[in-house]
C-alpha atoms as a PDB file:
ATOM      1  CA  UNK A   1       0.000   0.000   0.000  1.00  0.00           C
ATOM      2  CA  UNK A   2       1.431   3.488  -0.595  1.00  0.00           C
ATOM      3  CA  UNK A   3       2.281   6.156   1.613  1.00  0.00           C
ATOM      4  CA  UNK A   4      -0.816   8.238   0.598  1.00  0.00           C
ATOM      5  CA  UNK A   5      -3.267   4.234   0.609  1.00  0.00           C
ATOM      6  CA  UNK A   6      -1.972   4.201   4.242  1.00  0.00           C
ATOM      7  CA  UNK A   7      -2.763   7.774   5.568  1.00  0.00           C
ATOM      8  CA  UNK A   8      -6.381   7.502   3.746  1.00  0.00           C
ATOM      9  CA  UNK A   9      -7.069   4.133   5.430  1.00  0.00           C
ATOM     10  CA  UNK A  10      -5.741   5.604   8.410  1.00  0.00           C
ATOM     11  CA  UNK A  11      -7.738   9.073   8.028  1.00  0.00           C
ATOM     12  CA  UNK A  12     -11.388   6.705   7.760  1.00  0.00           C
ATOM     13  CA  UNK A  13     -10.813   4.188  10.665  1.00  0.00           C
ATOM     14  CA  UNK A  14      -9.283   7.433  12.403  1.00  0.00           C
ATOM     15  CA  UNK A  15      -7.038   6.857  15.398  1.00  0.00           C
ATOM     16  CA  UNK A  16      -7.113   4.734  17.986  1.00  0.00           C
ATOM     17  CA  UNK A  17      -7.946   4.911  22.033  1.00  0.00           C
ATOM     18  CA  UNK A  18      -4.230   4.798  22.829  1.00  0.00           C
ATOM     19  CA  UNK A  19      -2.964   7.197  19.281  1.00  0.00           C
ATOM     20  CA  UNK A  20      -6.280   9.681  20.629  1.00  0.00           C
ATOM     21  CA  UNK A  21      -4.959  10.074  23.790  1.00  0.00           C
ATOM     22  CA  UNK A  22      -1.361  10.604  22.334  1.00  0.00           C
ATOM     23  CA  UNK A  23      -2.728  13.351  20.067  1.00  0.00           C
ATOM     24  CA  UNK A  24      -4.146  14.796  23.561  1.00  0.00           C
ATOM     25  CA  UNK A  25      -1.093  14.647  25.341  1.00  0.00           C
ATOM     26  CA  UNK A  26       0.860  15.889  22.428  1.00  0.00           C
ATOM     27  CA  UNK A  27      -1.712  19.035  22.682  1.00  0.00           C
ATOM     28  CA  UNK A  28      -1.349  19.495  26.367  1.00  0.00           C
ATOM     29  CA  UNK A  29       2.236  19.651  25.449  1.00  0.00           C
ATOM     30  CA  UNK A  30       2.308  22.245  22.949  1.00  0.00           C
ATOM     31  CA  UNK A  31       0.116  24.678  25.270  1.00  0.00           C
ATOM     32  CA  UNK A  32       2.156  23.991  28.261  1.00  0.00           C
ATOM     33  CA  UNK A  33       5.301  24.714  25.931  1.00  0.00           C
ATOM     34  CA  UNK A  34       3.490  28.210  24.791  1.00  0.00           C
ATOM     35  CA  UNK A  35       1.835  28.952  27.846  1.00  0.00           C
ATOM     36  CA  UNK A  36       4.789  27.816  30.972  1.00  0.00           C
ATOM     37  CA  UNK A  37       7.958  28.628  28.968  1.00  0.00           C
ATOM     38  CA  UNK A  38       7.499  30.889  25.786  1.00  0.00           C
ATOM     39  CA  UNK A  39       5.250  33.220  26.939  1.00  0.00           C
ATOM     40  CA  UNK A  40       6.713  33.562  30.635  1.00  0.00           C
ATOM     41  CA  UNK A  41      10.123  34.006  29.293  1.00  0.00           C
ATOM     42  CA  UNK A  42       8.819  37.192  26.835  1.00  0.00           C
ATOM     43  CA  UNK A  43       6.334  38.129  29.656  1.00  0.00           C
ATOM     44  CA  UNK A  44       9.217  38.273  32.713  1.00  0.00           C
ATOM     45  CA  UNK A  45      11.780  40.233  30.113  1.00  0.00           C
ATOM     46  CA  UNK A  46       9.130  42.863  29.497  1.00  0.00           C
ATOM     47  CA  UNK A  47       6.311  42.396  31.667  1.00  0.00           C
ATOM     48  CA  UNK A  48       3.391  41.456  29.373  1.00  0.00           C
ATOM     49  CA  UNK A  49       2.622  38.570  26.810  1.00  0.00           C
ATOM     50  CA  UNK A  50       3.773  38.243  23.968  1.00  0.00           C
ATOM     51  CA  UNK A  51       1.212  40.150  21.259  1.00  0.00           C
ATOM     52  CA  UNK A  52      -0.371  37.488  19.689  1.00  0.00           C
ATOM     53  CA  UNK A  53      -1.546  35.885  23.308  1.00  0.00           C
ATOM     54  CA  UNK A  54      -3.346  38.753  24.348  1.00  0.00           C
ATOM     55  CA  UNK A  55      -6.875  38.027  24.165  1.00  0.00           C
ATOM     56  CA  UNK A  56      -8.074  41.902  23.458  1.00  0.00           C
ATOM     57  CA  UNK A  57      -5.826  44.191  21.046  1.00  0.00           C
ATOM     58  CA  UNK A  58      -6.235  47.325  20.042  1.00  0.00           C
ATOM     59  CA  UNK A  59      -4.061  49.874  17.792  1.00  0.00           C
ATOM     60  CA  UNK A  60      -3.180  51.876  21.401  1.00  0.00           C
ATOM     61  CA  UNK A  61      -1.999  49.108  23.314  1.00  0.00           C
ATOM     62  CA  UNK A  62       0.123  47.199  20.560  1.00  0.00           C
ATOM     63  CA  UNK A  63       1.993  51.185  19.792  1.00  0.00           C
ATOM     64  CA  UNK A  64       2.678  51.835  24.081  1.00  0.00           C
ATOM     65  CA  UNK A  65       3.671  48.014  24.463  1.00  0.00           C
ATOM     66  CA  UNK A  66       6.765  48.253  21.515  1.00  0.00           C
ATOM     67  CA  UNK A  67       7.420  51.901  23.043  1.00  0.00           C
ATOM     68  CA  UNK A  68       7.557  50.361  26.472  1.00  0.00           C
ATOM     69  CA  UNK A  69      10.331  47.965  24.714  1.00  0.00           C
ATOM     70  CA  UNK A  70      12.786  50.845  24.236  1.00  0.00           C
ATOM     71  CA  UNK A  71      15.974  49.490  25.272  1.00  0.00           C
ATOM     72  CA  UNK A  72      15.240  46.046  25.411  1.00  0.00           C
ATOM     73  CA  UNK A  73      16.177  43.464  22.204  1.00  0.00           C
ATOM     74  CA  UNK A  74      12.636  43.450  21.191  1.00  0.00           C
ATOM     75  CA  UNK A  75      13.071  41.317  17.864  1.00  0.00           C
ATOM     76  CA  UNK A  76      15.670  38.979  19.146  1.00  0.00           C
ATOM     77  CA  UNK A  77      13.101  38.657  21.880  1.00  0.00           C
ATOM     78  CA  UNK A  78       9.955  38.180  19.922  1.00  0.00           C
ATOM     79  CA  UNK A  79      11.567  36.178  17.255  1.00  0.00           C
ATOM     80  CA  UNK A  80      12.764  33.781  20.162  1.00  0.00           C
ATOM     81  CA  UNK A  81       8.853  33.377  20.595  1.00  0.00           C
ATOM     82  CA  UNK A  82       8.041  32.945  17.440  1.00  0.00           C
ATOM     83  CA  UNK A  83      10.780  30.053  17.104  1.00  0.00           C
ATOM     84  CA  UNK A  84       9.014  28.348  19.768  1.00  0.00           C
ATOM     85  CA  UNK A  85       5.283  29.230  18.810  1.00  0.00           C
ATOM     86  CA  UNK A  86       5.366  28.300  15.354  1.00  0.00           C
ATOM     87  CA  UNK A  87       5.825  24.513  16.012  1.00  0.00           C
ATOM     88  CA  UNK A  88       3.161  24.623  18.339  1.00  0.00           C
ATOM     89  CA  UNK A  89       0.488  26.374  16.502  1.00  0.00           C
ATOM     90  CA  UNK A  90       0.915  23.371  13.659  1.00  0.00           C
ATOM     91  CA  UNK A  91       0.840  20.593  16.434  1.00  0.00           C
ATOM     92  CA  UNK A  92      -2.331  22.324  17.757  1.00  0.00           C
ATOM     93  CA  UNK A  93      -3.925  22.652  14.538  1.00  0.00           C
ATOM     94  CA  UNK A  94      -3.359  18.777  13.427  1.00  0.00           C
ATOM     95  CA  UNK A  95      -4.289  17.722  16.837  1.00  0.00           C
ATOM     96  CA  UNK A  96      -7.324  19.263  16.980  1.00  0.00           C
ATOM     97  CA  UNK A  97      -8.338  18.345  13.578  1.00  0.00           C
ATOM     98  CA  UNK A  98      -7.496  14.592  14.603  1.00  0.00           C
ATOM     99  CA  UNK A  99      -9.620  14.939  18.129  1.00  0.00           C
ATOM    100  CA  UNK A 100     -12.583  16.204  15.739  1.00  0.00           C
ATOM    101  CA  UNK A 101     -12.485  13.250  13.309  1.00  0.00           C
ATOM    102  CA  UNK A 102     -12.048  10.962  16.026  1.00  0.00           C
ATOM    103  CA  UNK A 103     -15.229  12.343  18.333  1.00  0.00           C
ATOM    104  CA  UNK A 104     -17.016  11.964  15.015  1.00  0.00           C
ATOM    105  CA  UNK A 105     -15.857   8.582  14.400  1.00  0.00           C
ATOM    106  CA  UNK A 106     -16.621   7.605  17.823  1.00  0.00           C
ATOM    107  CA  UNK A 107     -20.641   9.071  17.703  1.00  0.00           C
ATOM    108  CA  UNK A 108     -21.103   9.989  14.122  1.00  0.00           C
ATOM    109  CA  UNK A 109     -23.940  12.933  13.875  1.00  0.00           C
ATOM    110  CA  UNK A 110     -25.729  14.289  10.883  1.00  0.00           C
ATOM    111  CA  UNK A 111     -24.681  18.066  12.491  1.00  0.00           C
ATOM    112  CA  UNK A 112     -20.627  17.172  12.531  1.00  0.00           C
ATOM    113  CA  UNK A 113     -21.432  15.499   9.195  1.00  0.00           C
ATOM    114  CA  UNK A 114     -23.240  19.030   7.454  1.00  0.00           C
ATOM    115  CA  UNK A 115     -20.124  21.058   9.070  1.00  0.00           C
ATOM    116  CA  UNK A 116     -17.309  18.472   7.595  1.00  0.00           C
ATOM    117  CA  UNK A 117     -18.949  18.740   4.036  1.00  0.00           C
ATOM    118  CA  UNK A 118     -18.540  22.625   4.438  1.00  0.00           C
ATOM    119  CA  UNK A 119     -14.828  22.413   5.207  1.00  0.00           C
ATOM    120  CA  UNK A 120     -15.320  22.748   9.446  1.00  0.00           C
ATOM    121  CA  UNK A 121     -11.585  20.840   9.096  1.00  0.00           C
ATOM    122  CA  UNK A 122      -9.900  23.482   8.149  1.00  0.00           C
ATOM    123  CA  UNK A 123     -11.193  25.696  10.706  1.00  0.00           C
ATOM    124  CA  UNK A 124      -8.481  25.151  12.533  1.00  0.00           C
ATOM    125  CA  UNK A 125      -5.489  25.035   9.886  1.00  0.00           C
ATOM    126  CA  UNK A 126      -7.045  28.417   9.419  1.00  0.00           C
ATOM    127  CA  UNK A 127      -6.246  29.453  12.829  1.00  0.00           C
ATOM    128  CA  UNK A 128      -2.660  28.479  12.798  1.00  0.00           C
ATOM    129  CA  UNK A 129      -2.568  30.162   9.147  1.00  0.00           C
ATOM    130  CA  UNK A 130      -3.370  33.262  10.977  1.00  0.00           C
ATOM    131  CA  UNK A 131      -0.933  32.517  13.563  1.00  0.00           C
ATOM    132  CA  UNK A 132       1.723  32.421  11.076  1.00  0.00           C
ATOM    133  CA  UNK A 133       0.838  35.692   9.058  1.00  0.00           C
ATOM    134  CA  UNK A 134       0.590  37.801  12.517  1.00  0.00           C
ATOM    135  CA  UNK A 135       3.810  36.431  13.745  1.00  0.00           C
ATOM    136  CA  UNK A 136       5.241  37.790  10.129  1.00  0.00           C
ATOM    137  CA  UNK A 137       3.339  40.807  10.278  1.00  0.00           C
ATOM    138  CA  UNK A 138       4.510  41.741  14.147  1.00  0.00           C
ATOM    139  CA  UNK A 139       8.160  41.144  12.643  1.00  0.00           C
ATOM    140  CA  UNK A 140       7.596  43.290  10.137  1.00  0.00           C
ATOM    141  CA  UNK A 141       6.030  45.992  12.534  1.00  0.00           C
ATOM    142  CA  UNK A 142       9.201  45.388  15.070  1.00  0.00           C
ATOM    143  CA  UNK A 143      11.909  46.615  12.145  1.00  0.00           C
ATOM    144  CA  UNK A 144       9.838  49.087  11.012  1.00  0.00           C
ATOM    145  CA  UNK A 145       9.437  51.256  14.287  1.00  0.00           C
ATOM    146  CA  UNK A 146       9.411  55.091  13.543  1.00  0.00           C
ATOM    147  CA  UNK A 147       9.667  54.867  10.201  1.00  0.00           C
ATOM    148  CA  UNK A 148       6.894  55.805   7.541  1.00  0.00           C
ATOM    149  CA  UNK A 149       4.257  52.870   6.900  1.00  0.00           C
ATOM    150  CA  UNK A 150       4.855  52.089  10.724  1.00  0.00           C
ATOM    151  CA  UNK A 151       1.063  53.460  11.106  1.00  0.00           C
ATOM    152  CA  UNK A 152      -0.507  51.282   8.607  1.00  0.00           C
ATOM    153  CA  UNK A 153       1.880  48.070   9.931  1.00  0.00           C
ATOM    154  CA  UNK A 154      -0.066  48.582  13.781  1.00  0.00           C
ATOM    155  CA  UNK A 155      -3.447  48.719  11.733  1.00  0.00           C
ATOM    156  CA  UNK A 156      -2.422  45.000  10.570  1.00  0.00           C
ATOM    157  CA  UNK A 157      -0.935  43.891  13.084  1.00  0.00           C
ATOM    158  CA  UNK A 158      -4.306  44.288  15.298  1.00  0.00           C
ATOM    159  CA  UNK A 159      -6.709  43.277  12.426  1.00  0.00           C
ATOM    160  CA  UNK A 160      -4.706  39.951  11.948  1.00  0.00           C
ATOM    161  CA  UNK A 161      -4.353  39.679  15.377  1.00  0.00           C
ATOM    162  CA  UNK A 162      -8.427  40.060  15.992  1.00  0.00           C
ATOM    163  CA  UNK A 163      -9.357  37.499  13.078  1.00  0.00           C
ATOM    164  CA  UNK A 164      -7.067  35.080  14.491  1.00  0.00           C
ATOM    165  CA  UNK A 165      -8.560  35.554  17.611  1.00  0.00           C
ATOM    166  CA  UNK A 166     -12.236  34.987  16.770  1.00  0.00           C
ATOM    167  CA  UNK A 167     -11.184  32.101  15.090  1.00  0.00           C
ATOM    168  CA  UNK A 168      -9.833  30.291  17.582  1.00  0.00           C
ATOM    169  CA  UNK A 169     -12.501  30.887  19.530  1.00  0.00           C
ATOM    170  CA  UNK A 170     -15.145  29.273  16.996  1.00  0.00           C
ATOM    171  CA  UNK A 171     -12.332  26.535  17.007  1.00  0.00           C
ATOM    172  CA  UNK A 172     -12.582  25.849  20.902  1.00  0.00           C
ATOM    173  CA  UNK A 173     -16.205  26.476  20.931  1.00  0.00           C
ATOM    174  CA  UNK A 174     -17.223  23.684  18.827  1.00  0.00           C
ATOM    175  CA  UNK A 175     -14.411  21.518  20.113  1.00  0.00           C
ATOM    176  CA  UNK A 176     -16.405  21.749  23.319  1.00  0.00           C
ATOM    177  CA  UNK A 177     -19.338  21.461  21.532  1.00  0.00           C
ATOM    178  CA  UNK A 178     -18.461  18.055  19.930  1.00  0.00           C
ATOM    179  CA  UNK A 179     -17.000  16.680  23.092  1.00  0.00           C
ATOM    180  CA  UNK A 180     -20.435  17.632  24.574  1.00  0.00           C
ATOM    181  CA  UNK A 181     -22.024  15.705  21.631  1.00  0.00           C
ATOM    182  CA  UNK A 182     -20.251  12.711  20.820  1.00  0.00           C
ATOM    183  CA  UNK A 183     -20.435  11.959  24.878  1.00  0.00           C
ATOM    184  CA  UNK A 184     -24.455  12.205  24.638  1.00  0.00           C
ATOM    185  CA  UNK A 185     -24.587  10.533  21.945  1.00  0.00           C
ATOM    186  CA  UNK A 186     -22.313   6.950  23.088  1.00  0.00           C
ATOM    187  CA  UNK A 187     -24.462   7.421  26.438  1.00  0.00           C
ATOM    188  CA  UNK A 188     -27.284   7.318  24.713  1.00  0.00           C
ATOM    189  CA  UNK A 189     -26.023   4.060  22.546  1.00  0.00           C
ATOM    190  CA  UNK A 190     -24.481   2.329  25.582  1.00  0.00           C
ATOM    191  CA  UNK A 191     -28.537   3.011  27.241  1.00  0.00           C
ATOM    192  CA  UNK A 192     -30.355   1.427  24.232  1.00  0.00           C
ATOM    193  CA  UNK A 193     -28.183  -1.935  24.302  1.00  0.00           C
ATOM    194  CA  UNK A 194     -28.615  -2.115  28.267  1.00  0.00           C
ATOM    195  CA  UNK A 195     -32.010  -1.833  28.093  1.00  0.00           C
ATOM    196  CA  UNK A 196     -34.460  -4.744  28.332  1.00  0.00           C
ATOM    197  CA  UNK A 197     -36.368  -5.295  25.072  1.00  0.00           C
END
């Protein structure tokens, strides 16, 4: 069987108990990387998170926090983030793609089913997509400070930033929201066989 036969096959049984709960720890891992060592070494250098986890950003805040960053190594320090970050926004977005398909697998639903045929999947490949372009486009802002365009590289910086942040909330919303489901749903099964006929 070829390489592509194999991941197919492997993509319709979906994984296993075991390979589920590796794709779990494996996402545990990734935030705890972002959250416990990326993002506390950028916050204790400077004393705020790194741009791209702040929940709310506006124009204002993004323009004092670089101008609070006078004198420190800003883009060494940010693009030591960003080494970190990137791998994790990819293992994120495959692992949460993989915990989808295997909730679905696990309690197929005809609601899971309508989002899948409208591309739901890529929802969160989407996310990390974002991920990508606003770590690129706070780069861009970091060498660009005080010079002319530096206005119009804030203005992207937060819209990017906003998107991507909407996103992943749809992303964790229905993640929840299948969990929710597909738990319902094998209750529900594992009720009808214990029942008496």
């Amino acid at each position: 069987m070829t390489k592509g036969g194999r991941l197919n096959a492997w993509w319709a049984q979906g994984p296993s108990r075991r390979g589920a709960l590796l794709f779990l720890a494996a996402l545990g891992g990734a935030l705890a990387v972002r959250w416990l060592i990326a993002a506390a070494m950028f916050s204790h250098e400077l004393g705020y998170l790194p741009f791209d986890l702040q929940g709310r950003l506006n124009q204002g805040m993004l323009v004092i926090q670089v101008g609070a960053a006078r004198g420190h190594p800003l883009g060494r320090l940010y693009g030591a983030f960003v080494m970190t970050d990137i791998p994790v926004s990819l293992v994120i977005a495959f692992t949460t793609v993989v915990l989808w398909r295997w909730l679905h697998l696990r309690a197929p639903n005809p609601f899971f089913g309508f989002l899948t045929r409208g591309g739901i999947m890529l929802l969160p490949v989407a996310v990390a997509a974002f991920e990508l372009a606003e770590h690129h486009a706070v780069l861009g802002l970091l060498q660009q400070r005080g010079r002319e365009g530096y206005a119009g590289a804030v203005e992207f910086v937060v819209q990017v930033h906003n998107v991507k942040v909407v996103l992943g909330a749809v992303r964790d919303v229905l993640t929840l929201v299948f969990i929710a489901a597909t738990a319902v749903l094998m209750l529900r099964r594992r009720e009808t066989r214990a029942s008496p006929e």
